[in-house]
Each structure stands twice: as structure tokens, then as C-alpha cells.
N, C-alpha and C. Protein backbone atom coordinates (compact mmCIF):
# COMPACT_ATOMS: atom_id res chain seq x y z
N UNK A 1 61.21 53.80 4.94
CA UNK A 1 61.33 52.39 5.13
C UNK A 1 60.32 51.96 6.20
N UNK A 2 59.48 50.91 5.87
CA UNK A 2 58.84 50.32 6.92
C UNK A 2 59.16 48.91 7.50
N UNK A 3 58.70 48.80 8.68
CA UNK A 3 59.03 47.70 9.48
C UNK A 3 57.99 47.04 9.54
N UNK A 4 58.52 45.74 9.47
CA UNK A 4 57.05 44.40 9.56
C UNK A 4 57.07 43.87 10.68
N UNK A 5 56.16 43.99 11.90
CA UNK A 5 56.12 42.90 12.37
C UNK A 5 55.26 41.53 12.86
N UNK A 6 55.77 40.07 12.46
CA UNK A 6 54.78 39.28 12.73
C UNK A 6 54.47 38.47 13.63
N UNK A 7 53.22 38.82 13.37
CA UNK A 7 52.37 38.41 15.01
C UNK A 7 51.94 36.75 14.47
N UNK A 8 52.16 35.77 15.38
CA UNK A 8 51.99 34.13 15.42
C UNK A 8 50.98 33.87 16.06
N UNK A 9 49.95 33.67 15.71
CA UNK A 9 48.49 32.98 16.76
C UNK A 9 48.82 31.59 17.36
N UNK A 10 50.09 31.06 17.28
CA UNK A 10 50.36 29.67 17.46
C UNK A 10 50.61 29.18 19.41
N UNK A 11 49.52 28.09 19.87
CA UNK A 11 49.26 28.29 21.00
C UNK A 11 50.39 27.66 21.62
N UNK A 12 50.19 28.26 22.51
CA UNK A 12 50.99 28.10 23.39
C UNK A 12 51.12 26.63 24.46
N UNK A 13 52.70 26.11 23.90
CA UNK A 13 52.76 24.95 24.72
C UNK A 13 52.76 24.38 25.90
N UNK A 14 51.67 23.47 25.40
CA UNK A 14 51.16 23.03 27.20
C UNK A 14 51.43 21.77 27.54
N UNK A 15 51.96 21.16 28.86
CA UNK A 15 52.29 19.94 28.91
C UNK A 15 52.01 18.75 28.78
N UNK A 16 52.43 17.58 28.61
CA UNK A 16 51.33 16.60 27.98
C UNK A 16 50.61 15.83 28.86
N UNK A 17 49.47 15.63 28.41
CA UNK A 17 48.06 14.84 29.59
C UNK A 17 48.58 13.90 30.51
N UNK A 18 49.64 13.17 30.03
CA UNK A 18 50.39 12.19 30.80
C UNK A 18 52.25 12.24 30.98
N UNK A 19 53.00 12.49 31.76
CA UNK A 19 54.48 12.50 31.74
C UNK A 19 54.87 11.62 30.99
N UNK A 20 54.19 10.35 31.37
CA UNK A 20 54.81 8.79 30.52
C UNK A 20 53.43 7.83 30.54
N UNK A 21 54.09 7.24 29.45
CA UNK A 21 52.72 6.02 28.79
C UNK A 21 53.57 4.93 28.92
N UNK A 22 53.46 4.09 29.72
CA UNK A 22 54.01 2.51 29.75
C UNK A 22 52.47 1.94 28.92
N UNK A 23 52.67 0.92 27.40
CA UNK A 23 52.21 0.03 26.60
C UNK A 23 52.48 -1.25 27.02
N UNK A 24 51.81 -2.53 27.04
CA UNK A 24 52.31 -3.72 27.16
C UNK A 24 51.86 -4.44 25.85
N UNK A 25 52.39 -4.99 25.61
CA UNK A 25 52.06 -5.63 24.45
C UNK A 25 51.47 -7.27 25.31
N UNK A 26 50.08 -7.72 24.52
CA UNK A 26 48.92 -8.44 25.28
C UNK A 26 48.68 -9.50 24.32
N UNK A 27 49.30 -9.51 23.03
CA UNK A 27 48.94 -10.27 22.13
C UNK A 27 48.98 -11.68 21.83
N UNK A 28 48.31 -12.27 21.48
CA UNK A 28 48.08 -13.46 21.42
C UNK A 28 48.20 -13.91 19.86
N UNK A 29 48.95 -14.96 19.37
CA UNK A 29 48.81 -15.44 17.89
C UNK A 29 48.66 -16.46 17.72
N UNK A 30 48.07 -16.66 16.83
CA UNK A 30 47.59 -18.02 16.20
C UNK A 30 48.33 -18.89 15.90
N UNK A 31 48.02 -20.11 15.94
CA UNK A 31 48.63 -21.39 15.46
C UNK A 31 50.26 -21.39 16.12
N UNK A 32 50.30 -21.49 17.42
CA UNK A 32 51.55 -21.42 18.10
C UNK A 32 52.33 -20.48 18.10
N UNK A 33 52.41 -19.51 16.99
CA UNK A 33 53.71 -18.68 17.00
C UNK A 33 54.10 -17.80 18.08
N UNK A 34 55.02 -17.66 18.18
CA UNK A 34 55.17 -16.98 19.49
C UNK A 34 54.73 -15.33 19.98
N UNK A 35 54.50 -15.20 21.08
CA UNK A 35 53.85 -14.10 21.33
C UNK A 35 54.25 -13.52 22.94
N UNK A 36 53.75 -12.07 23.15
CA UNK A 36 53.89 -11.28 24.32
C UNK A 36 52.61 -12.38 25.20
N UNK A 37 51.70 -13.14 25.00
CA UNK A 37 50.66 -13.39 25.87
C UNK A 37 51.42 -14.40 26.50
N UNK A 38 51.47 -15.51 25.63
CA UNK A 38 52.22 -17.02 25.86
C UNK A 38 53.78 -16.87 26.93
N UNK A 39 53.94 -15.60 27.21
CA UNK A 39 54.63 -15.12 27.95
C UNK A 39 54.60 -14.74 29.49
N UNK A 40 53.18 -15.18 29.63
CA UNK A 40 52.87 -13.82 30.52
C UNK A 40 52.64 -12.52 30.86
N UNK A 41 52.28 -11.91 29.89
CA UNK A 41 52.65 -10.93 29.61
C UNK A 41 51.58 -9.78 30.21
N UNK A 42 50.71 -10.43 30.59
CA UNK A 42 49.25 -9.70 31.33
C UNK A 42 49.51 -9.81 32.71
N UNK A 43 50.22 -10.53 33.49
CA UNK A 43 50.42 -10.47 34.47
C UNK A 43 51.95 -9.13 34.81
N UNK A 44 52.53 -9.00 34.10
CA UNK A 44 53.32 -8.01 33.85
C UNK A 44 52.84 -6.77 34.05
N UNK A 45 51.68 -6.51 33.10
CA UNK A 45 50.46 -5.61 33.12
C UNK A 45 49.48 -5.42 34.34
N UNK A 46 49.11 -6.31 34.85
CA UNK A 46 48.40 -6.37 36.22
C UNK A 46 49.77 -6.13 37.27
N UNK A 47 50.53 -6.15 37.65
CA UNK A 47 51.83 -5.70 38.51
C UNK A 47 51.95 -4.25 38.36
N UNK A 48 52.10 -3.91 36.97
CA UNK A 48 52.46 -2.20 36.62
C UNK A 48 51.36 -1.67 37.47
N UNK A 49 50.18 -2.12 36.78
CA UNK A 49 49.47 -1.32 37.05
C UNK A 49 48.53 -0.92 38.14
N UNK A 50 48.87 -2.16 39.10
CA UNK A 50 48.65 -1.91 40.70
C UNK A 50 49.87 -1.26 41.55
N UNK A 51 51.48 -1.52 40.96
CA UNK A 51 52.39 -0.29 41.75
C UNK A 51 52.25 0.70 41.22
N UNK A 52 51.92 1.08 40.11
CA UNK A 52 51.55 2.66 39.40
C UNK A 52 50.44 3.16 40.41
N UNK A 53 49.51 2.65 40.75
CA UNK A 53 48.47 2.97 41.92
C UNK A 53 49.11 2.94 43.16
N UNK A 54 49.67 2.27 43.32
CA UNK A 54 49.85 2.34 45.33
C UNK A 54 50.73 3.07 45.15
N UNK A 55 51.38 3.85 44.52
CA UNK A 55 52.38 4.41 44.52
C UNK A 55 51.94 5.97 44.37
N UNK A 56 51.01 6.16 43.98
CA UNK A 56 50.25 7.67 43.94
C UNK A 56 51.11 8.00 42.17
N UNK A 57 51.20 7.33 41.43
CA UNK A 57 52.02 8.21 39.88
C UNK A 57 50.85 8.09 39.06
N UNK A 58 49.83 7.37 39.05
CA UNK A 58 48.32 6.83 38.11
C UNK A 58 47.92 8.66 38.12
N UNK A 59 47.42 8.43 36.65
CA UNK A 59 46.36 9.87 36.63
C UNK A 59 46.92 11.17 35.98
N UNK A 60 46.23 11.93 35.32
CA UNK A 60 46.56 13.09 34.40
C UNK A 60 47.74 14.06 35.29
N UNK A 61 49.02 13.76 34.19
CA UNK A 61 50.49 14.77 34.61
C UNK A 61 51.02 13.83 34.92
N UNK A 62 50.90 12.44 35.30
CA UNK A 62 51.55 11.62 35.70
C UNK A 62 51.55 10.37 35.18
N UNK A 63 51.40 9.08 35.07
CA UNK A 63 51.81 7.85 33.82
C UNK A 63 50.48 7.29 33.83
N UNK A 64 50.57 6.79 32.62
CA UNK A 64 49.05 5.76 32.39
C UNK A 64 49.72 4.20 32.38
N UNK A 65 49.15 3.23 32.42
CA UNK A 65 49.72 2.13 32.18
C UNK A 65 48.53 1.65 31.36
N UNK A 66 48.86 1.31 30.28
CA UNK A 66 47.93 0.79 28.56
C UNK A 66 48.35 -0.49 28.19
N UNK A 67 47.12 -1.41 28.20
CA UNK A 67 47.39 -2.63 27.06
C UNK A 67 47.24 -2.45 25.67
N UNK A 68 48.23 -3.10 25.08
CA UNK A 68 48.41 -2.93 23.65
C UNK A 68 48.45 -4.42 22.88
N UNK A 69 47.66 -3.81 21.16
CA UNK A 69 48.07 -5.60 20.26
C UNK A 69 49.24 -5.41 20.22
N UNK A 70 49.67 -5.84 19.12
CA UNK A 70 50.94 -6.37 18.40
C UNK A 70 51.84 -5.22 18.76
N UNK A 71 52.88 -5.27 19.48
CA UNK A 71 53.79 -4.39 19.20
C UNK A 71 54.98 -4.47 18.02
N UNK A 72 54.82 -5.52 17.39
CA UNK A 72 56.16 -6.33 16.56
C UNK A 72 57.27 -6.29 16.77
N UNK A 73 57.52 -6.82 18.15
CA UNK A 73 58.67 -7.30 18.76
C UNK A 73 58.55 -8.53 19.48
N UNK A 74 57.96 -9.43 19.03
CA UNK A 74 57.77 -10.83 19.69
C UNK A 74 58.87 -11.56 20.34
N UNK A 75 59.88 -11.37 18.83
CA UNK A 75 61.04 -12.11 19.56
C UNK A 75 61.47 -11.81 21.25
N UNK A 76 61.64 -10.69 21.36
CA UNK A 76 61.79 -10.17 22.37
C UNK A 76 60.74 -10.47 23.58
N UNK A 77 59.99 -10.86 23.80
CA UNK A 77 58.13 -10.92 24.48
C UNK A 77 58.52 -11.58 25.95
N UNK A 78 58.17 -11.01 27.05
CA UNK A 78 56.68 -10.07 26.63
C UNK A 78 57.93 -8.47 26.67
N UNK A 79 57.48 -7.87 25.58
CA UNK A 79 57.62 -6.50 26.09
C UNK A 79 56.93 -5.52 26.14
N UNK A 80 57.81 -4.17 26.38
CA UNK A 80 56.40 -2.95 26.99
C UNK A 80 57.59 -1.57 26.24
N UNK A 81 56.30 -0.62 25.99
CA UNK A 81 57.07 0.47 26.03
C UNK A 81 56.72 1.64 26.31
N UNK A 82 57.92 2.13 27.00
CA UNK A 82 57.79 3.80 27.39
C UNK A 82 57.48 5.20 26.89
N UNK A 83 56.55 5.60 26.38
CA UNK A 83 56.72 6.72 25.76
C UNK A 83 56.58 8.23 26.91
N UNK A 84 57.49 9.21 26.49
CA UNK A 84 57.52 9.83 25.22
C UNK A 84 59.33 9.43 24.80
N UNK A 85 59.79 8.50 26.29
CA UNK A 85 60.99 8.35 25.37
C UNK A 85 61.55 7.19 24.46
N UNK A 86 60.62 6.33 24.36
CA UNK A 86 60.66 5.24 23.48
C UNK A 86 61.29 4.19 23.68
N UNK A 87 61.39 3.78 25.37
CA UNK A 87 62.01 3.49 25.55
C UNK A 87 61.66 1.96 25.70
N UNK A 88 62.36 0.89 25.41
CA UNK A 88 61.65 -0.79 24.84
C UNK A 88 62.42 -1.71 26.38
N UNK A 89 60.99 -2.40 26.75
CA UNK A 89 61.98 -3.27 27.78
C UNK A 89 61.19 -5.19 27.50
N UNK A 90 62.05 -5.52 28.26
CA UNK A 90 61.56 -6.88 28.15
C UNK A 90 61.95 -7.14 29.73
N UNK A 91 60.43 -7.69 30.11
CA UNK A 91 61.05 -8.23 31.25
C UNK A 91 60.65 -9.77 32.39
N UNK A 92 60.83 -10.23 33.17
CA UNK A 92 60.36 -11.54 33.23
C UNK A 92 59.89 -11.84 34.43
N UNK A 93 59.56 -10.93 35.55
CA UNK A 93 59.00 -11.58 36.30
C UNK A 93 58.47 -9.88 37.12
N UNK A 94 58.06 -10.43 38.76
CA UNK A 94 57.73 -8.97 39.22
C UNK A 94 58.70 -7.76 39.91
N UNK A 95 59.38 -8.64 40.23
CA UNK A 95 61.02 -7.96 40.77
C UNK A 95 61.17 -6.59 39.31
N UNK A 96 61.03 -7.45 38.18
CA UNK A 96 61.69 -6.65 37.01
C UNK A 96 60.57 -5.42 36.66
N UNK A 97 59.27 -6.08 36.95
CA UNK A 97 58.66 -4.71 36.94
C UNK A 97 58.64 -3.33 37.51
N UNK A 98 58.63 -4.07 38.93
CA UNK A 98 58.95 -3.12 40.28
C UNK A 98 60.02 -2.57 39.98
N UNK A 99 60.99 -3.08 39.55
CA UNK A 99 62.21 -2.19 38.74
C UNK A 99 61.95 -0.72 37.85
N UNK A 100 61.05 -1.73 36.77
CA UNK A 100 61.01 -0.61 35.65
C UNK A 100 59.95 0.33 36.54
N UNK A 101 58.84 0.57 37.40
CA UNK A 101 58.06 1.37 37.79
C UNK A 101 59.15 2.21 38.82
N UNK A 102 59.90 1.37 40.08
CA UNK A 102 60.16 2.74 40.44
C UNK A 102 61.64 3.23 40.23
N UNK A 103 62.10 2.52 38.73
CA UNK A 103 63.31 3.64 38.24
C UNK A 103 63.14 4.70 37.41
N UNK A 104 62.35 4.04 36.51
CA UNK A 104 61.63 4.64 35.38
C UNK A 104 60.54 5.48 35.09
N UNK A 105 59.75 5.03 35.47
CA UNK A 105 58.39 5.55 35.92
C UNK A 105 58.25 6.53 36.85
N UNK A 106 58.87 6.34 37.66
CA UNK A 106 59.11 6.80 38.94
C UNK A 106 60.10 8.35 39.04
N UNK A 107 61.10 7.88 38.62
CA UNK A 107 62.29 8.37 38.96
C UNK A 107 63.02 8.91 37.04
N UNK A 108 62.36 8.18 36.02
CA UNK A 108 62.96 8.88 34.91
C UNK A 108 64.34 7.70 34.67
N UNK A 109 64.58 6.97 35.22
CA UNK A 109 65.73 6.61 34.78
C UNK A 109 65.48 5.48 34.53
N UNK A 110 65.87 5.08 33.63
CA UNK A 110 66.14 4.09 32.39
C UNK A 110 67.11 2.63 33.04
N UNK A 111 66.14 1.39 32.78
CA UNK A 111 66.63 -0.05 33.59
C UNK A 111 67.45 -0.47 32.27
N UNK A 112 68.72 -0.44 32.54
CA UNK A 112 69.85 -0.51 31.57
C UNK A 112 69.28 -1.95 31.32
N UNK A 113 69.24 -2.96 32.43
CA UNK A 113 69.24 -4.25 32.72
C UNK A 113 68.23 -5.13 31.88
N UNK A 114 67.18 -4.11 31.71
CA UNK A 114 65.71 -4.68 31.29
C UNK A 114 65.60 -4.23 29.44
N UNK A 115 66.68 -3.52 29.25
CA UNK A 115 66.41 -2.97 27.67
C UNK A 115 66.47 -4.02 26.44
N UNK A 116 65.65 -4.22 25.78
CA UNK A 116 65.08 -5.03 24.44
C UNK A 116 66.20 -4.57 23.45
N UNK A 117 67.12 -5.27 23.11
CA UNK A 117 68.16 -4.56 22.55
C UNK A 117 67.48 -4.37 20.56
N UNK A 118 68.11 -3.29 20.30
CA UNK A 118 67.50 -2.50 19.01
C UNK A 118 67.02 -3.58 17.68
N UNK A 119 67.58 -4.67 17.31
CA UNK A 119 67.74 -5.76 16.48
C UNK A 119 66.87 -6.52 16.76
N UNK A 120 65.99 -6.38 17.70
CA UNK A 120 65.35 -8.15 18.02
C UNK A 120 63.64 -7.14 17.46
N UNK A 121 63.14 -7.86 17.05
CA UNK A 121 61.70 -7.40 15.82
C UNK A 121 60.65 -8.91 16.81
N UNK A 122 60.36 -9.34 15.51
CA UNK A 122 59.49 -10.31 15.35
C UNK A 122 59.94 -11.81 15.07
């Protein structure tokens, strides 16, 4: 009787370039309809992404902060989202950012307060 054994060339997992990706959705639409811009929604984006800096978390192993088009969740607008845990927020001013950066971002934990609830689209 012989024995098989198999050998896997499959590499070996390495961690990802960034812990977390905060997206903002930046979009702008035509002919009035509503949108993440008409919201404010860049100034949301300019907040993240100057406490993501003074805060030392900016930069490879640690979070990116990304503008994004259409996320298709308008209704909801402006919102943003977290990856790798998918996590959807809506939020309205800078208090709420500073929130989501140093609970979330920061710290991993999730702004119950700020969550885009599952139903709201476009």
C-alpha cells in the first residue's frame, strides 16, 4: 500500500494593504434628483480625511479614506462605507464623523447611532 502525500503551492496569507477602507459616496445627479453631493457630502470627506491624518491611522496596515461615484444609496445620502466589514453609515455633520473615525476606524467598533438601516437603496 502506498501513501499520497499532497503538497499545495498555495501562498501564504498575508494581511491586507489596508485594515479598513472608509468610501464616501461624492456624487452628484442630474436634473435635481437627489444625491450624496447636494448633501454635503465632500465636506464629510474632507473631515475623515484630515482626522484619519492627525490621528497617525492614514497609510499601508492602517485605513485609507476614498472618494467614491454612485454608491446607490441616495436615499440615505450622504453616505460612506466601511470595508472589509461592510459596514454603511449616514451621517450629518462633523461631531458624527469624529464619531465614526475614532470608534470605528479607530477602535473597530461600529456607531450603532450612525448605521444606514438595510432597506433604504436609492
Amino acid at each position: 500500500m502506498s501513501s499520497t502525500t499532497t503538497t499545495t503551492n498555495a501562498p501564504a496569507a498575508q494581511p491586507p494593504y489596508y485594515e479598513r477602507h472608509i468610501f464616501f459616496c461624492l456624487n452628484e445627479r442630474k436634473g435635481g434628483e437627489d444625491s450624496c453631493a447636494v448633501h454635503d457630502a465632500q465636506a464629510g470627506f474632507d473631515r475623515c480625511k484630515s482626522r484619519v491624518k492627525a490621528a497617525g491611522l492614514a497609510g499601508v496596515g492602517k485605513v485609507r479614506v476614498n472618494k467614491a461615484g454612485c454608491l446607490d444609496r441616495c436615499a440615505g445620502g450622504p453616505v460612506a462605507v466601511v470595508y472589509p466589514e461592510g459596514t454603511w453609515y449616514t451621517f450629518v455633520d462633523a461631531s458624527d464623523i469624529d464619531e465614526i473615525v475614532d470608534s470605528h476606524l479607530q477602535n473597530g467598533r461600529v456607531v450603532e447611532r450612525l448605521l444606514l438601516p438595510p432597506d433604504v437603496g436609492r
